[in-house]
N, C-alpha and C. Protein backbone atom coordinates (compact mmCIF):
# COMPACT_ATOMS: atom_id res chain seq x y z
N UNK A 1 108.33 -22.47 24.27
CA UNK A 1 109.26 -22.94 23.26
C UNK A 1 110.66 -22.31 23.41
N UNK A 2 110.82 -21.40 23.83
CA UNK A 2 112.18 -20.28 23.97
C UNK A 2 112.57 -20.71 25.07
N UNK A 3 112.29 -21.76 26.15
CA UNK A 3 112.34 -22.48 27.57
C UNK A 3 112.78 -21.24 28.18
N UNK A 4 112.32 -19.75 28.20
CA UNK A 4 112.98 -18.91 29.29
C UNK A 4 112.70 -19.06 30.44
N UNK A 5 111.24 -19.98 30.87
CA UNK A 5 110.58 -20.35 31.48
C UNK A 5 111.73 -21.06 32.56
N UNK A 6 113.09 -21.79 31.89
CA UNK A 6 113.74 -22.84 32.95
C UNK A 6 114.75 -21.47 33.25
N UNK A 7 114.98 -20.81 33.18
CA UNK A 7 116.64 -19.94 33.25
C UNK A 7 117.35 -20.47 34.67
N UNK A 8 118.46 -20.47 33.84
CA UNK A 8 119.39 -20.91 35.18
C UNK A 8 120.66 -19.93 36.06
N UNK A 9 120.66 -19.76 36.67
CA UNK A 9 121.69 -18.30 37.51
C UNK A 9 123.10 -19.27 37.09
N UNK A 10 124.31 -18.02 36.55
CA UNK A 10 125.00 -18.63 36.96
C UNK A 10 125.99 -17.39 37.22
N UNK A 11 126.95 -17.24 38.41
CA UNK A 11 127.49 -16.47 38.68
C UNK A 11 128.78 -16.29 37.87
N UNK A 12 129.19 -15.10 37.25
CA UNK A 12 130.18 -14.99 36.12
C UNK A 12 131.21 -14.29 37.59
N UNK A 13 131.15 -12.87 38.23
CA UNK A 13 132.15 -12.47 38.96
C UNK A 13 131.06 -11.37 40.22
N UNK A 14 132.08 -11.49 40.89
CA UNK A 14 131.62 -10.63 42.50
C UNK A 14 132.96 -9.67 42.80
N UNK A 15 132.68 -8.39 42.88
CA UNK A 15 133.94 -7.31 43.60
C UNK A 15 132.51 -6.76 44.50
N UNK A 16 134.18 -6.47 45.74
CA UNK A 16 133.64 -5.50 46.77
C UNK A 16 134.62 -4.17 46.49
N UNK A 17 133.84 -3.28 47.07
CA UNK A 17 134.36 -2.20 46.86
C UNK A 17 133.88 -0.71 48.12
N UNK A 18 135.13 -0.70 49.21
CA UNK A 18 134.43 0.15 50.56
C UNK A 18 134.67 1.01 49.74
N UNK A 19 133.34 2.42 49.48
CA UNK A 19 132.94 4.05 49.53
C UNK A 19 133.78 4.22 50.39
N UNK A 20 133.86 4.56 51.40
CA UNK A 20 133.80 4.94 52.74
C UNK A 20 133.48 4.32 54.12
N UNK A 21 133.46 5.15 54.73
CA UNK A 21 133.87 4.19 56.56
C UNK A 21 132.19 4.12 56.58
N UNK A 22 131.28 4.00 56.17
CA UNK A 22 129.79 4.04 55.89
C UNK A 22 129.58 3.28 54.87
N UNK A 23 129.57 2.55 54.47
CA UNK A 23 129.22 2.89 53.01
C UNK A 23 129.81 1.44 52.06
N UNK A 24 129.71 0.72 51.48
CA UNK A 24 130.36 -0.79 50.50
C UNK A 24 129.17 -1.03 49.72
N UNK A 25 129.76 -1.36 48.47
CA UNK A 25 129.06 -1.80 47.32
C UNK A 25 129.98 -3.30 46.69
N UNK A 26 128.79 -3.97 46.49
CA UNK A 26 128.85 -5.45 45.74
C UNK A 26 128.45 -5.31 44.64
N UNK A 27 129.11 -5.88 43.26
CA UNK A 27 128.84 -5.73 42.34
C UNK A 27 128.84 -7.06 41.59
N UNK A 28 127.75 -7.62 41.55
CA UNK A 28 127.66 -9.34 41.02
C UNK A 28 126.99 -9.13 39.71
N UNK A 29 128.01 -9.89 38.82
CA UNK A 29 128.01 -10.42 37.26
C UNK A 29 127.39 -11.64 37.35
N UNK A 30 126.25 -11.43 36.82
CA UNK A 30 125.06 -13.15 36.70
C UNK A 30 124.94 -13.45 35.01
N UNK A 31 125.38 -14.83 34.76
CA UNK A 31 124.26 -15.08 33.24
C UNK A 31 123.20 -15.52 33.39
N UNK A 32 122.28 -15.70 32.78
CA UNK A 32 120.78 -16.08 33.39
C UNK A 32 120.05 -16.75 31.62
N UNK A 33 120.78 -18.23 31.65
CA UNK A 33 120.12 -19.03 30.15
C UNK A 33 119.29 -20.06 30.55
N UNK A 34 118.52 -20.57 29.55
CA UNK A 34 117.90 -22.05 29.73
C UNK A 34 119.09 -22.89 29.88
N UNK A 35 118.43 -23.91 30.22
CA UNK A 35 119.41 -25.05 30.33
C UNK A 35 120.13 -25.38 28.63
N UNK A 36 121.70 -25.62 28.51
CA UNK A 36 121.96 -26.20 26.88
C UNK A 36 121.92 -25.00 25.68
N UNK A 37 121.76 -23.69 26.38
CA UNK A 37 121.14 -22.90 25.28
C UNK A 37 122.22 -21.69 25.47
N UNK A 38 123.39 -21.98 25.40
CA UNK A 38 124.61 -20.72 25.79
C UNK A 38 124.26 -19.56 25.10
N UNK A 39 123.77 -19.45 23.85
CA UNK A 39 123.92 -18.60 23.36
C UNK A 39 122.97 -17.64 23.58
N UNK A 40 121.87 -18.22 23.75
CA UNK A 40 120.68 -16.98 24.46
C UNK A 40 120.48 -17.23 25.73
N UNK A 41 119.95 -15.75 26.30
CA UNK A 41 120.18 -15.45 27.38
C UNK A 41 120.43 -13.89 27.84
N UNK A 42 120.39 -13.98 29.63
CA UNK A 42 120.80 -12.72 29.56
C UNK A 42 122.05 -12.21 30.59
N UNK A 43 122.60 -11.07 30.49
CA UNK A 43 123.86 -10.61 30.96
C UNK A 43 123.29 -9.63 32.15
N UNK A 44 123.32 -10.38 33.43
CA UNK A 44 123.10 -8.98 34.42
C UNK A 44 124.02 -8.64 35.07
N UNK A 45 123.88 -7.81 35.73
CA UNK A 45 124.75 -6.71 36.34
C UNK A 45 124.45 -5.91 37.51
N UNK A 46 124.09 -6.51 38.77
CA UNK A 46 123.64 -5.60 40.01
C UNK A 46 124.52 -5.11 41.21
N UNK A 47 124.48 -3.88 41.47
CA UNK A 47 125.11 -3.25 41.96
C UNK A 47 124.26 -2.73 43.51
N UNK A 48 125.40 -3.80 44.19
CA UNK A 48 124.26 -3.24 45.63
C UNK A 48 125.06 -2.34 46.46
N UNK A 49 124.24 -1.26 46.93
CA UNK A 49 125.49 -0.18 47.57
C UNK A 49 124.87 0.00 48.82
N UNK A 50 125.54 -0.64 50.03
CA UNK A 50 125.36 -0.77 51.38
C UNK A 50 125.49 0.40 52.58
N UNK A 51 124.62 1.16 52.42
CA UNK A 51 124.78 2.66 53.74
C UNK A 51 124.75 2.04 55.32
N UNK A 52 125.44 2.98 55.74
CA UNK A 52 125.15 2.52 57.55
C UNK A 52 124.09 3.57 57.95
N UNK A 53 123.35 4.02 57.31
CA UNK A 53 121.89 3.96 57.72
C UNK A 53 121.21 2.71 57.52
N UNK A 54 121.35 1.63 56.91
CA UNK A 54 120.95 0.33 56.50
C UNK A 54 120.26 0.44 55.40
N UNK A 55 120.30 1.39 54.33
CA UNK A 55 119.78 1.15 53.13
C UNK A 55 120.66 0.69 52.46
N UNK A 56 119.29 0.05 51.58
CA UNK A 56 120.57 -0.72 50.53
C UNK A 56 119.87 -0.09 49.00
N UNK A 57 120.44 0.20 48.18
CA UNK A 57 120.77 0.87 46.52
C UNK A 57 120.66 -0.36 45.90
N UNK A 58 119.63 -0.86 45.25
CA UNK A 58 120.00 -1.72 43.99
C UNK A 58 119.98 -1.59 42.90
N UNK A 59 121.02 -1.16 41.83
CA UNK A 59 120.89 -0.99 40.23
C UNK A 59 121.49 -2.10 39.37
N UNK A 60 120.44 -2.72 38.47
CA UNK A 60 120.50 -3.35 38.22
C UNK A 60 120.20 -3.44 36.85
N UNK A 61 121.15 -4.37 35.66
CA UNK A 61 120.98 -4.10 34.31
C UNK A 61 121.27 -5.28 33.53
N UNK A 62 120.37 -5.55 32.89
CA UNK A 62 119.60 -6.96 32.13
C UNK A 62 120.12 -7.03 30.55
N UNK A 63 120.78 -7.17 30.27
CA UNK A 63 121.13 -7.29 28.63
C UNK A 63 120.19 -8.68 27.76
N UNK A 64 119.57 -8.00 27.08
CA UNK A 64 119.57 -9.67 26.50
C UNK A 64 120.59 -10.04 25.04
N UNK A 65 120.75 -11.27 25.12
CA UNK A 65 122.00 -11.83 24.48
C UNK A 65 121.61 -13.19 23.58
N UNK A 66 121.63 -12.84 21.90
CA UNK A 66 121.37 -14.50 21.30
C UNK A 66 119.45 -13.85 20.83
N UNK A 67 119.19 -14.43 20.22
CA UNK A 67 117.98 -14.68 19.71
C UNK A 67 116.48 -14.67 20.87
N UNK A 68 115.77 -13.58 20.54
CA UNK A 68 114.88 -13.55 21.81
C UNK A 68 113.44 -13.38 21.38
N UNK A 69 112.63 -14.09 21.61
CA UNK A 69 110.97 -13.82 21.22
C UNK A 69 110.84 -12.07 21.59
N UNK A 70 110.11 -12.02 20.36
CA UNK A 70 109.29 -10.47 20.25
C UNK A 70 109.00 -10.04 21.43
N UNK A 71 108.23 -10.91 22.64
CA UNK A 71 108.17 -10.29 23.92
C UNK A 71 108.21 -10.85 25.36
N UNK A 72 108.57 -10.68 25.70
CA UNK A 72 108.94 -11.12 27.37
C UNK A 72 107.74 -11.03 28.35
N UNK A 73 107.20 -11.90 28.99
CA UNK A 73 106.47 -11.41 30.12
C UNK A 73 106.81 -10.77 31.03
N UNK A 74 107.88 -10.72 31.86
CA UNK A 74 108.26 -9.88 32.77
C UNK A 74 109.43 -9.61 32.83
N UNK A 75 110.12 -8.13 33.46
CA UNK A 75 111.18 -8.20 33.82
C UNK A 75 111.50 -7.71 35.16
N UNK A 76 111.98 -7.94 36.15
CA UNK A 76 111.77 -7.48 37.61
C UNK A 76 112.62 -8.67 38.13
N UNK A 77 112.51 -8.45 39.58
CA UNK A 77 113.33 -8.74 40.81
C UNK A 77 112.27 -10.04 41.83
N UNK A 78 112.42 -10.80 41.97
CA UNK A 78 111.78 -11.66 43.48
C UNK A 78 112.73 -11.77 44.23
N UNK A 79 112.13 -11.52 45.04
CA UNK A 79 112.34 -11.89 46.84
C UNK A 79 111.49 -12.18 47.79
N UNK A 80 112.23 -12.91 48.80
CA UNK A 80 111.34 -12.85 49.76
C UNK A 80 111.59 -12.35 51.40
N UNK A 81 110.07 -12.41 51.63
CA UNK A 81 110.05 -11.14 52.99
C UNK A 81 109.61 -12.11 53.90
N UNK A 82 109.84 -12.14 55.43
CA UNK A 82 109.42 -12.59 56.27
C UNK A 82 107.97 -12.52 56.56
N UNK A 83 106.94 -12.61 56.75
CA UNK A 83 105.65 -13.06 56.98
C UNK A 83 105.01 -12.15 58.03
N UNK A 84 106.01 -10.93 58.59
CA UNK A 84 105.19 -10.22 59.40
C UNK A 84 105.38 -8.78 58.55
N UNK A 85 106.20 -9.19 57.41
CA UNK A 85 105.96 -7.74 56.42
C UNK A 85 104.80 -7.93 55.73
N UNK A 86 103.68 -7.98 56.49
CA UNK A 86 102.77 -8.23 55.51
C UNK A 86 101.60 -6.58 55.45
N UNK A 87 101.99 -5.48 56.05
CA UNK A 87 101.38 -4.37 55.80
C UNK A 87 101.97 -3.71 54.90
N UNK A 88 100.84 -3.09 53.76
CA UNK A 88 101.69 -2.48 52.36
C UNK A 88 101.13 -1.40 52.20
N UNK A 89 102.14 -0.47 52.03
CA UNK A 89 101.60 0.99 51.19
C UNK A 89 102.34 1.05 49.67
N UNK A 90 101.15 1.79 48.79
CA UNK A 90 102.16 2.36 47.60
C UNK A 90 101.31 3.68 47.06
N UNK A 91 102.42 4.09 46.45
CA UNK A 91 102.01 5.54 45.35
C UNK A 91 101.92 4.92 43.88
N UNK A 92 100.57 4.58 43.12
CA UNK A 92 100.79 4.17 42.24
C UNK A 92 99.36 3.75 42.03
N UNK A 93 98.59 3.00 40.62
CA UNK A 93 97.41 2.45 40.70
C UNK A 93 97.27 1.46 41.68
N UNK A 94 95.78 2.03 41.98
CA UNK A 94 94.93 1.25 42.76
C UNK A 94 93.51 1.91 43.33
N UNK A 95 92.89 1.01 43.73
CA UNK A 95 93.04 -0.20 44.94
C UNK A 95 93.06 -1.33 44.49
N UNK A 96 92.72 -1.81 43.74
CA UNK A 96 92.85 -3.22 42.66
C UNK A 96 93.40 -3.24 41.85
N UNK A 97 93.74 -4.27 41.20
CA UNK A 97 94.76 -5.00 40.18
C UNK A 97 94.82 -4.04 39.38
N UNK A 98 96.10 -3.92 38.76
CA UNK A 98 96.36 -3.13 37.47
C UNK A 98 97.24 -3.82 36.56
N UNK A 99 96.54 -4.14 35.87
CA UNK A 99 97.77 -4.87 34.42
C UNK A 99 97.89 -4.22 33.10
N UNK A 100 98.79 -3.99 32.20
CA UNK A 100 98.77 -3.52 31.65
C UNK A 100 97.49 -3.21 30.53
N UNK A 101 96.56 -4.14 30.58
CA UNK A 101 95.42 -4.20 29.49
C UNK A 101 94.54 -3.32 30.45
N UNK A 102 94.43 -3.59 31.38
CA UNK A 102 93.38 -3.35 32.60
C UNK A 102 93.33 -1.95 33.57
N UNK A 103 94.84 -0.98 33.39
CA UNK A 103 95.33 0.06 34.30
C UNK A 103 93.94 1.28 34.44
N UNK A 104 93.46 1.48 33.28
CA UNK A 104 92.64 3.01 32.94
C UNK A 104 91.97 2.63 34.28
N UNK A 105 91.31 1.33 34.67
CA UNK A 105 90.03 1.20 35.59
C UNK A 105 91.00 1.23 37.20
N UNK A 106 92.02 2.01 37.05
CA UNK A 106 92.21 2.06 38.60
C UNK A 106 93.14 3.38 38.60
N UNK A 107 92.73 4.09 39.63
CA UNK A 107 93.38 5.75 39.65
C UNK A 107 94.39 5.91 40.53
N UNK A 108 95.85 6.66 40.23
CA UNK A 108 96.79 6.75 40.83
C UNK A 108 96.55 7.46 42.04
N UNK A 109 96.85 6.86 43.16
CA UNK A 109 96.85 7.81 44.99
C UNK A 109 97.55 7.01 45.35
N UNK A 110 97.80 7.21 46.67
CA UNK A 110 98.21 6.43 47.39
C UNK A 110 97.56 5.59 48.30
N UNK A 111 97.51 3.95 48.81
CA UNK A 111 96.81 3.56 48.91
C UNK A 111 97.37 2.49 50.25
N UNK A 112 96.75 1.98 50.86
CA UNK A 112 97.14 0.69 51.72
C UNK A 112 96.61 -0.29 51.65
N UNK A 113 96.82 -1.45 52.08
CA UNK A 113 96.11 -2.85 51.99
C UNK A 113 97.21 -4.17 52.91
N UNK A 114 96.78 -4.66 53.00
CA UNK A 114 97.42 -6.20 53.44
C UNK A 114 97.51 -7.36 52.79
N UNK A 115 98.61 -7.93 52.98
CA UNK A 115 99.59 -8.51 51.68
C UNK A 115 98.01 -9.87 51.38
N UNK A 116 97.01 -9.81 52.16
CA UNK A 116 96.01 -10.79 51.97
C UNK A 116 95.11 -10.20 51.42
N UNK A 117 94.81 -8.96 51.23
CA UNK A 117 93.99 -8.13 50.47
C UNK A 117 94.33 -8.24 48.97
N UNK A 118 95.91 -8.04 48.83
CA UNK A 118 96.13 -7.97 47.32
C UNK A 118 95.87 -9.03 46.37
N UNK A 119 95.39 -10.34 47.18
CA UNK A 119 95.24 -11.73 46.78
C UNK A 119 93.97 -11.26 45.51
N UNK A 120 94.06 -11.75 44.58
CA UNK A 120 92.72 -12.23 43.79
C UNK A 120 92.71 -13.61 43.58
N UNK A 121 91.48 -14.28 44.37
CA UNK A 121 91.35 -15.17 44.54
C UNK A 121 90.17 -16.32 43.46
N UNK A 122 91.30 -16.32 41.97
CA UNK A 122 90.47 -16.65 40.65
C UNK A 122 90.05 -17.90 40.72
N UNK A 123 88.63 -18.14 40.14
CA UNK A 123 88.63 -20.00 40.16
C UNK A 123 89.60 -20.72 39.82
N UNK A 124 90.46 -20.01 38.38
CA UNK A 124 91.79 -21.01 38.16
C UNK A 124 92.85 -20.05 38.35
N UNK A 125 93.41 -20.57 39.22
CA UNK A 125 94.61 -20.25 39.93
C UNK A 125 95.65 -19.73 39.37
N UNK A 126 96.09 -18.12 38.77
CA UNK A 126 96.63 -17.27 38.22
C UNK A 126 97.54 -16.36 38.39
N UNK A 127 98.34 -15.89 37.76
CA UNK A 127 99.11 -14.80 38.08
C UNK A 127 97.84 -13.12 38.72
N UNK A 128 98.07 -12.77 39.97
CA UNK A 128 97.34 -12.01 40.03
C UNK A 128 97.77 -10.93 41.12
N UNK A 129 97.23 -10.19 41.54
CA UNK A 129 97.50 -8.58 42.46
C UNK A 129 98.79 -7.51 41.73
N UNK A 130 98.90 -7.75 40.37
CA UNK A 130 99.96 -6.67 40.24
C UNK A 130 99.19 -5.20 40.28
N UNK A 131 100.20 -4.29 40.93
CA UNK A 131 99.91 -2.82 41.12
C UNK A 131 100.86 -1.85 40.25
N UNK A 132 100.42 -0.74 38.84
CA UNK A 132 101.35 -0.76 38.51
C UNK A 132 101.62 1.18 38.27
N UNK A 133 102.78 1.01 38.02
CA UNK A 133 102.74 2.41 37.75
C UNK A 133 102.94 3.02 39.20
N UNK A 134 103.96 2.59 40.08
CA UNK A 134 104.01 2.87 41.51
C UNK A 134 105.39 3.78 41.59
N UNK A 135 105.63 4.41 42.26
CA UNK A 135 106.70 5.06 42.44
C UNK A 135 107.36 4.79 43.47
N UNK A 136 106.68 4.13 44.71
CA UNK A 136 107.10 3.39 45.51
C UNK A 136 106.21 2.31 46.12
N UNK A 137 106.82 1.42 47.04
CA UNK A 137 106.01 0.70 47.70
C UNK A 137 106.53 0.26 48.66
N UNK A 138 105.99 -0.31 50.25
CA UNK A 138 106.48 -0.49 50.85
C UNK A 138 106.11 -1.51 51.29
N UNK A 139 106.91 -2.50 52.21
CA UNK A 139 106.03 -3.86 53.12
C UNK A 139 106.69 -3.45 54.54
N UNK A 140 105.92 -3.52 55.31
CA UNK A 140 106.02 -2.97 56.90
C UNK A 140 105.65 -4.23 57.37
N UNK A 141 106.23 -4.35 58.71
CA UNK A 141 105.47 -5.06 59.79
C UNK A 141 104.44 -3.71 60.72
N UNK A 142 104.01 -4.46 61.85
CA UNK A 142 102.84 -3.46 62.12
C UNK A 142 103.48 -2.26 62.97
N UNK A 143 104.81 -2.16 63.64
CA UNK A 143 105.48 -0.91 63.79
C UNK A 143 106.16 0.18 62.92
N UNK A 144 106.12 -0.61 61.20
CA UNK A 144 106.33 0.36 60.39
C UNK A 144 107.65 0.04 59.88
N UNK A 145 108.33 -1.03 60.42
CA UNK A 145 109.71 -1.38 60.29
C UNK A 145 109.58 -2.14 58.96
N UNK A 146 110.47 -2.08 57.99
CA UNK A 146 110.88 -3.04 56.57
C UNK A 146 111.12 -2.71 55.64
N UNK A 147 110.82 -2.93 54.28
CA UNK A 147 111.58 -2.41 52.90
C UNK A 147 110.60 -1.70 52.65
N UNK A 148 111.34 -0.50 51.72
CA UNK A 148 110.96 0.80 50.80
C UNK A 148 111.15 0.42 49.85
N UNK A 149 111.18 -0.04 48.53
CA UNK A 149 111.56 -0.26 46.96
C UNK A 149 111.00 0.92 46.06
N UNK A 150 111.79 1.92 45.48
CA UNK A 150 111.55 3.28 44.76
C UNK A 150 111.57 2.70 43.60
N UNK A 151 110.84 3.27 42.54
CA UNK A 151 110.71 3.36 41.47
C UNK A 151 111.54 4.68 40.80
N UNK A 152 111.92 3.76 39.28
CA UNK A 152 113.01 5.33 38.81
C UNK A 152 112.07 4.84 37.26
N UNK A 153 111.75 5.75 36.75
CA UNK A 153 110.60 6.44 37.44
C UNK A 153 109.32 5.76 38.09
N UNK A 154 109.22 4.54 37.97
CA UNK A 154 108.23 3.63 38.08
C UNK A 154 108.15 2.60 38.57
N UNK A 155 107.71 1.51 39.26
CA UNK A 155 107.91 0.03 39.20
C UNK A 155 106.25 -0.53 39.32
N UNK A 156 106.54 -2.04 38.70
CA UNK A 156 104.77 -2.67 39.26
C UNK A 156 105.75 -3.59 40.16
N UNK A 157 104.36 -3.92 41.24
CA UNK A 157 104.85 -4.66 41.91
C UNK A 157 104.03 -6.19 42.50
N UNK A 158 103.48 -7.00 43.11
CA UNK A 158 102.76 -7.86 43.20
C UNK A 158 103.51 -8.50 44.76
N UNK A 159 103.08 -8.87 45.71
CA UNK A 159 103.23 -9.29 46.81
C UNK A 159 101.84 -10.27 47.17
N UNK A 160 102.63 -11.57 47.51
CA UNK A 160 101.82 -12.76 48.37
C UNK A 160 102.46 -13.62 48.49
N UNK A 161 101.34 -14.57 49.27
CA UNK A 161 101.89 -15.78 49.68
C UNK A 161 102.60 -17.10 49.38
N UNK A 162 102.27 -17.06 47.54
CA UNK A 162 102.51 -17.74 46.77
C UNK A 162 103.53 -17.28 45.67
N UNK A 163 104.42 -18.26 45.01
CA UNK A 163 105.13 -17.80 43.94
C UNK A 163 104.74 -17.76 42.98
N UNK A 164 105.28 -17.41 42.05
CA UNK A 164 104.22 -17.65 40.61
C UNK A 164 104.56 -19.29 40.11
N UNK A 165 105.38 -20.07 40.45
CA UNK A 165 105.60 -21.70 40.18
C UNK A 165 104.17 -21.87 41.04
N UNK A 166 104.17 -21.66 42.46
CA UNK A 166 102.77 -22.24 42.90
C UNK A 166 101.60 -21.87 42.01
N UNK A 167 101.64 -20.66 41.80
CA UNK A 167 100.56 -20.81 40.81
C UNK A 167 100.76 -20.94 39.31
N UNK A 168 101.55 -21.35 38.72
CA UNK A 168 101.28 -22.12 37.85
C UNK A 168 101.01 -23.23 37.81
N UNK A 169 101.20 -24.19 38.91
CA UNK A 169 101.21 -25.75 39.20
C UNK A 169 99.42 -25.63 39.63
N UNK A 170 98.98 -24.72 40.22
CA UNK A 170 97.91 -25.53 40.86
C UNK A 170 96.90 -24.92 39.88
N UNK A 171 95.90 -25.88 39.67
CA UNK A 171 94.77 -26.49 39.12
C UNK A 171 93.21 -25.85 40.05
N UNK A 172 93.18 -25.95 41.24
CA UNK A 172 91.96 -25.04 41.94
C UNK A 172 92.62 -24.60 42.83
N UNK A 173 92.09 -23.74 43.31
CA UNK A 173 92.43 -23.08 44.43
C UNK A 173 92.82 -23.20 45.98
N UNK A 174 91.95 -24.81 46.37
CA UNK A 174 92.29 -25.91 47.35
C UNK A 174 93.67 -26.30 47.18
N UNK A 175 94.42 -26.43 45.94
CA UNK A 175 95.81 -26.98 45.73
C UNK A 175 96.94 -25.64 45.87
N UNK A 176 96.84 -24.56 46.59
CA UNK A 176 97.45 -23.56 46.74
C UNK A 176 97.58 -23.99 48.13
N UNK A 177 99.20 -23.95 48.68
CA UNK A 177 99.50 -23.87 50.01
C UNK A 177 100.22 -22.13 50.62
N UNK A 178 99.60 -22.06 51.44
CA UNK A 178 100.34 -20.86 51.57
C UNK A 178 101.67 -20.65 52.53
N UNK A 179 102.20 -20.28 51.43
CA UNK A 179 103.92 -20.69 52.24
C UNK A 179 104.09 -19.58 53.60
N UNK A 180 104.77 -19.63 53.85
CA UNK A 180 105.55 -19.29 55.71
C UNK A 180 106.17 -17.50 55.15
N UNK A 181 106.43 -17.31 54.06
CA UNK A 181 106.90 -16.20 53.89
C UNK A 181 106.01 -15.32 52.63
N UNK A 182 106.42 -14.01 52.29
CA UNK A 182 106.01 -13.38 51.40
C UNK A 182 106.83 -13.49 50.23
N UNK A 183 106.43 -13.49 49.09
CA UNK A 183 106.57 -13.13 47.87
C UNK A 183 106.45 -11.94 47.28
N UNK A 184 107.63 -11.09 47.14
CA UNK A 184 107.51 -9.94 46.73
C UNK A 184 108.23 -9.77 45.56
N UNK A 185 107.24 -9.34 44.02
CA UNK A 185 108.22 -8.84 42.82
C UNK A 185 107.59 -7.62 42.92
N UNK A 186 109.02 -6.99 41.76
CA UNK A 186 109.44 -5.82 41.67
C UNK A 186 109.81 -5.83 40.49
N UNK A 187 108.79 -5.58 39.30
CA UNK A 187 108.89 -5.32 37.89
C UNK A 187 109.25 -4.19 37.32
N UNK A 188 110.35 -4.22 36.41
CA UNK A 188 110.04 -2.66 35.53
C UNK A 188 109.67 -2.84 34.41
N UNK A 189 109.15 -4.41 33.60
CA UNK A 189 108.31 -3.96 32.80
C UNK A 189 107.09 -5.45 32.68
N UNK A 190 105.86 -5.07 32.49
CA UNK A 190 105.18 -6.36 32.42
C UNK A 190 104.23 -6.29 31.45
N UNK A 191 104.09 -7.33 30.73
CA UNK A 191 103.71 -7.51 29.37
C UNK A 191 102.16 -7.66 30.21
């Protein structure tokens, strides 16, 4: 009913800004409303700071703006990873799913798996593999090469083949295609 479900990006402003002979940060102003609905919504603010070691810094800050249901399902980051990041480590619950109702039954270590392991594969086709309470996590290809994502202090995270639109659309599990790349979120908070 709150259609947050449609949100639409829309870019408000972009500055660059060189640190140093190493070193540039982008700083992109996003609104993020349903369609028709100016007044609610939210105000972000991410700040990407580019090292010539090749890390990249993302801080990032979510205002909400206008009239907002009591609670949000998620708040976090998607992206996607090429298809040979599919080896994962994290510091955080596991070895199985952790959701917020569900965390006590899985103990914090550190753990590994493959982005096909984290799959839970439900008769009806669901939001599923979040890991939470991680401090980091990583997706490697099999030489070890790819993203680190840190937690301050925390993040959950969920990686596969599918988006969460694919799985909301499909009906059994036969109607899941598995796309060419990974799906990786990066929550800091999940209902």
């Amino acid at each position: 009913n709150w259609r947050l479900h449609q949100l639409r990006t829309r870019v408000v402003d972009v500055a660059l800004k060189q640190l140093d002979k190493t070193a540039a940060q982008v700083t992109v102003k996003l609104r993020l409303a349903p369609p028709a609905h100016h007044r609610r919504g939210f105000d972000q603010t991410s700040v990407y700071t580019f090292l010539g070691s090749g890390d990249i810094i993302i801080d990032t800050h979510l205002v909400p703006q206008g009239e907002m249901p009591p609670q949000l399902p998620r708040v976090g980051l998607m992206m996607s990873l090429g298809k040979q990041f599919d080896q994962v480590q994290w510091l955080g619950r596991g070895p199985g799913e952790s959701y917020p109702d569900t965390k006590a039954s899985q103990l914090i270590g550190h753990w590994r798996a493959t982005v096909d392991q984290l799959f839970t594969n439900y008769i009806f086709p669901q939001e599923n593999g979040l890991r939470s309470a991680c401090r980091y996590v990583a997706l490697t290809n099999q030489r070890g090469q790819g993203l680190l994502a840190v937690g301050c202090p925390s993040l959950h995270f969920s990686a596969g083949w599918h988006t969460p639109q694919d799985l909301e659309k499909a009906r059994h599990p036969h109607e899941l295609v598995k796309r060419d790349d990974i799906t990786l979120i990066l929550d800091h908070a999940h209902n």
